[in-house]
N, C-alpha and C. Protein backbone atom coordinates (compact mmCIF):
# COMPACT_ATOMS: atom_id res chain seq x y z
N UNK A 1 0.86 -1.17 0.00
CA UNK A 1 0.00 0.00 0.00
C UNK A 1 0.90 1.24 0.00
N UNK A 2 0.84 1.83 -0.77
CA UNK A 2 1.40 3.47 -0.94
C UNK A 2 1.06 4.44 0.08
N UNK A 3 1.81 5.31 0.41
CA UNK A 3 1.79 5.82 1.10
C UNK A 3 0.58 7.03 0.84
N UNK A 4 0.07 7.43 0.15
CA UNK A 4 -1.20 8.13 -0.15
C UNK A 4 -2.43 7.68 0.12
N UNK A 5 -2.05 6.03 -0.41
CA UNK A 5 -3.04 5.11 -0.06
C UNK A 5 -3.96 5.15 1.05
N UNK A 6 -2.54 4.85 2.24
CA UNK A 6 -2.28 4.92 3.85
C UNK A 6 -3.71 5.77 4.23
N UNK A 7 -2.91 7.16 3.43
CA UNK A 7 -3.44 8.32 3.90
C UNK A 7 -4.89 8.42 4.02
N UNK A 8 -5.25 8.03 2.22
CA UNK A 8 -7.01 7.67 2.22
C UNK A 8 -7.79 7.52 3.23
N UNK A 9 -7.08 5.87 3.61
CA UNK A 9 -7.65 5.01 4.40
C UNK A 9 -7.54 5.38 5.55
N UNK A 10 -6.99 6.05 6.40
CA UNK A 10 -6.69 6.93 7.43
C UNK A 10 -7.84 8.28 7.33
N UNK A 11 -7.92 8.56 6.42
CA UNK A 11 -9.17 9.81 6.30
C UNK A 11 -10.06 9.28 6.41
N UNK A 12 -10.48 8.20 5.68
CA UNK A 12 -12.08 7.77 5.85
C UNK A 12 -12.07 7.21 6.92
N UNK A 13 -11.17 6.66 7.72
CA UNK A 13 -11.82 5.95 9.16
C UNK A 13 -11.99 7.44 10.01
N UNK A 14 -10.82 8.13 9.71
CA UNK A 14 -11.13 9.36 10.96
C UNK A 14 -12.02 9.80 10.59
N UNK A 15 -12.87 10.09 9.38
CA UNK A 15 -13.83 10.83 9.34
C UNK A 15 -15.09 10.12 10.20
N UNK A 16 -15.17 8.82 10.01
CA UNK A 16 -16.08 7.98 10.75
C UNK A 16 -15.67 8.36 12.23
N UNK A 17 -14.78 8.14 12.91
CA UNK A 17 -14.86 8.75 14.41
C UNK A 17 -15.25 9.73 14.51
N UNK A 18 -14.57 10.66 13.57
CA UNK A 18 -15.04 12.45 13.57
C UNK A 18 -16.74 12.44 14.10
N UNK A 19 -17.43 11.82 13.23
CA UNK A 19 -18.54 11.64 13.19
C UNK A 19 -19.11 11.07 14.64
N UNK A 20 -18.76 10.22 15.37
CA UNK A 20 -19.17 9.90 16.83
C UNK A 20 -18.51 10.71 17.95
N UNK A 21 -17.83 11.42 17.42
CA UNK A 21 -17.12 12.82 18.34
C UNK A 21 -18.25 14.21 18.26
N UNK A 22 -19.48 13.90 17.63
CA UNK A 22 -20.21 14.81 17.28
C UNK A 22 -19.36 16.16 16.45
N UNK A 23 -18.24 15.69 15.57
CA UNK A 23 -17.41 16.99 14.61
C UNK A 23 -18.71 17.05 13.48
N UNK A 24 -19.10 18.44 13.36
CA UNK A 24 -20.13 18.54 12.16
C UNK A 24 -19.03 18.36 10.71
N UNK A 25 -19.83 17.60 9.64
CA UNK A 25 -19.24 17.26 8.31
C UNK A 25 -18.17 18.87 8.09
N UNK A 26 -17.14 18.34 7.73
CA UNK A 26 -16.28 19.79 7.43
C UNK A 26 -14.79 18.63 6.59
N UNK A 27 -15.12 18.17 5.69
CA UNK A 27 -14.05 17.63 4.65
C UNK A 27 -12.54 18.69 4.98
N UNK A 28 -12.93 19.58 5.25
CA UNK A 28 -11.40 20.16 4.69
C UNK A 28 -10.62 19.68 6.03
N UNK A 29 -11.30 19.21 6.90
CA UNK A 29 -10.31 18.81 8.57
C UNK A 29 -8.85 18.31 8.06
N UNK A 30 -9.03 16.75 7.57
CA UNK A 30 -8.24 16.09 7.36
C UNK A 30 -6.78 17.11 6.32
N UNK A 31 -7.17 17.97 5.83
CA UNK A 31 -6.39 18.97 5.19
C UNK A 31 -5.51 19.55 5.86
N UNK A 32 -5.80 19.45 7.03
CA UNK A 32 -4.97 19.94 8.33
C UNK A 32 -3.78 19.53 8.45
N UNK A 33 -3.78 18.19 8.43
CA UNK A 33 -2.94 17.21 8.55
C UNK A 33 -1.86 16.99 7.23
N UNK A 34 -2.79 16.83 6.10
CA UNK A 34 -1.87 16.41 5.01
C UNK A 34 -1.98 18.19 4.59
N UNK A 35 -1.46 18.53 4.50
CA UNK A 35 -0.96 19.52 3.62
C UNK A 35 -0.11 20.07 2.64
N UNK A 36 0.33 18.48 2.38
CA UNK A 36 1.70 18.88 1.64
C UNK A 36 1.28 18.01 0.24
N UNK A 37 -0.46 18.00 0.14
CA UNK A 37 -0.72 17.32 -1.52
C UNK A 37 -0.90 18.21 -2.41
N UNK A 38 -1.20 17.36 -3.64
CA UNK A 38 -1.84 18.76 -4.94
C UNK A 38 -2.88 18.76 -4.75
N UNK A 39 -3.46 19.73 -5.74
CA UNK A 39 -4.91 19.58 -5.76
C UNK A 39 -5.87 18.36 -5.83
N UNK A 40 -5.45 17.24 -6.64
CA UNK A 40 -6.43 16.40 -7.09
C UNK A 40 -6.52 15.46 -5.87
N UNK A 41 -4.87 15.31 -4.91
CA UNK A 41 -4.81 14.10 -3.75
C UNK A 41 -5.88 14.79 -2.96
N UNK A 42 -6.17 16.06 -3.14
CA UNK A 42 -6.69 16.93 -1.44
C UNK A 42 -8.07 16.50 -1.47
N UNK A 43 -8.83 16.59 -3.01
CA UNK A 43 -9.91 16.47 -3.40
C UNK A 43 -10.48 14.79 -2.84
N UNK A 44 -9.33 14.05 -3.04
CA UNK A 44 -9.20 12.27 -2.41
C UNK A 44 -9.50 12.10 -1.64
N UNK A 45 -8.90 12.98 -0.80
CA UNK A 45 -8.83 12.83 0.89
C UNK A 45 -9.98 14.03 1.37
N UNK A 46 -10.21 14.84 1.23
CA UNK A 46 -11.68 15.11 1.39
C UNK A 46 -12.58 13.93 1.06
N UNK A 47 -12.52 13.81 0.07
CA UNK A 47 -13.74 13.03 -0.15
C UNK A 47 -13.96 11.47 0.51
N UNK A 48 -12.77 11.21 0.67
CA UNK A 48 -12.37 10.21 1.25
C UNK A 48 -13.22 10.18 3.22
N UNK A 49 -12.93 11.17 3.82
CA UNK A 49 -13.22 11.83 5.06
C UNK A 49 -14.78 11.76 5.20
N UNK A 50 -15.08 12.45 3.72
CA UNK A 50 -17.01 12.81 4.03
C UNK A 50 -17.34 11.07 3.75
N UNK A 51 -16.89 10.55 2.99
CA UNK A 51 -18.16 9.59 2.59
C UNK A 51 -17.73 8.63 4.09
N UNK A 52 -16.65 7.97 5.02
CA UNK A 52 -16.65 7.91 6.17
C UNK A 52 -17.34 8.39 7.00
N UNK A 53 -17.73 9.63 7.11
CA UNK A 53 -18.45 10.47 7.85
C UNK A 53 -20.20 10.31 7.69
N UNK A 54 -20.38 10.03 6.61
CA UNK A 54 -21.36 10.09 5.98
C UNK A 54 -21.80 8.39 5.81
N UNK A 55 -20.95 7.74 6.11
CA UNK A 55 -21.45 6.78 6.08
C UNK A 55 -22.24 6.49 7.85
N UNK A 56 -21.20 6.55 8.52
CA UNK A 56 -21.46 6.76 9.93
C UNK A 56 -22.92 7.32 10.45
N UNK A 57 -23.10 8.40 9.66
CA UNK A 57 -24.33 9.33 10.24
C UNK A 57 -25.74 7.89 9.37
N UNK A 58 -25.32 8.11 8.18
CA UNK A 58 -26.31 6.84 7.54
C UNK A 58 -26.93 5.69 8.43
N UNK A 59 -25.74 5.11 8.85
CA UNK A 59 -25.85 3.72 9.57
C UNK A 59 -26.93 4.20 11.54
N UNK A 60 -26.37 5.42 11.57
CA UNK A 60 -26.64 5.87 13.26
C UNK A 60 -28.28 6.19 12.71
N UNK A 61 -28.80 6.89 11.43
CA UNK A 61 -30.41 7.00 11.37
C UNK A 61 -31.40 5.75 11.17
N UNK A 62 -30.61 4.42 10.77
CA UNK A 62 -31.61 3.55 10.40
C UNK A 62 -32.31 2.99 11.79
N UNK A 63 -33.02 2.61 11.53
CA UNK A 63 -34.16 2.25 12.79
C UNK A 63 -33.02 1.15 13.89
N UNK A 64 -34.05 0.98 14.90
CA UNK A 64 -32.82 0.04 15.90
C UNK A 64 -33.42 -1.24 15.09
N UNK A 65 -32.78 -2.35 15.37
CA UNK A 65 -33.16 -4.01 14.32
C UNK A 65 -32.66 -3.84 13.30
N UNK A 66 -32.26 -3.00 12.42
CA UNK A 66 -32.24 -2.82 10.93
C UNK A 66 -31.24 -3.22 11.01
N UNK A 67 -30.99 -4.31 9.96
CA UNK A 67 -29.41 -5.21 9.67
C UNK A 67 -28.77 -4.16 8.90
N UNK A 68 -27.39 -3.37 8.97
CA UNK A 68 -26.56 -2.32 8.49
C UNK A 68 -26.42 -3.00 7.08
């Protein structure tokens, strides 16, 4: 795994904690951290962050019983 890779995968899980830390959706967080990409990696790793995040909030609205 590449080291960008890493990074991805490191954004989308933090964004999923982000998300049980009550952090409201804000993609650019993880930007904090990496700051040293181009444009298109930043766009990755944002996006990478929300759909983690976004998955999280998804799974926390479905009814209680509901198989994820």
């Amino acid at each position: 795994m590449s080291t960008f890779e890493s990074k991805v995968k490191a954004s989308y899980e933090h964004g999923k904690l982000d998300f049980y830390a009550g952090i409201p959706c804000d993609p650019d967080i993880p930007l904090k951290i990496y700051s040293d990409l181009d444009e298109e990696q930043k766009k990755i790793i944002q996006n990478s962050w929300k759909e983690g995040w976004l998955l999280e909030c998804s799974l926390q609205s479905l009814p209680e019983r509901y198989p994820a």
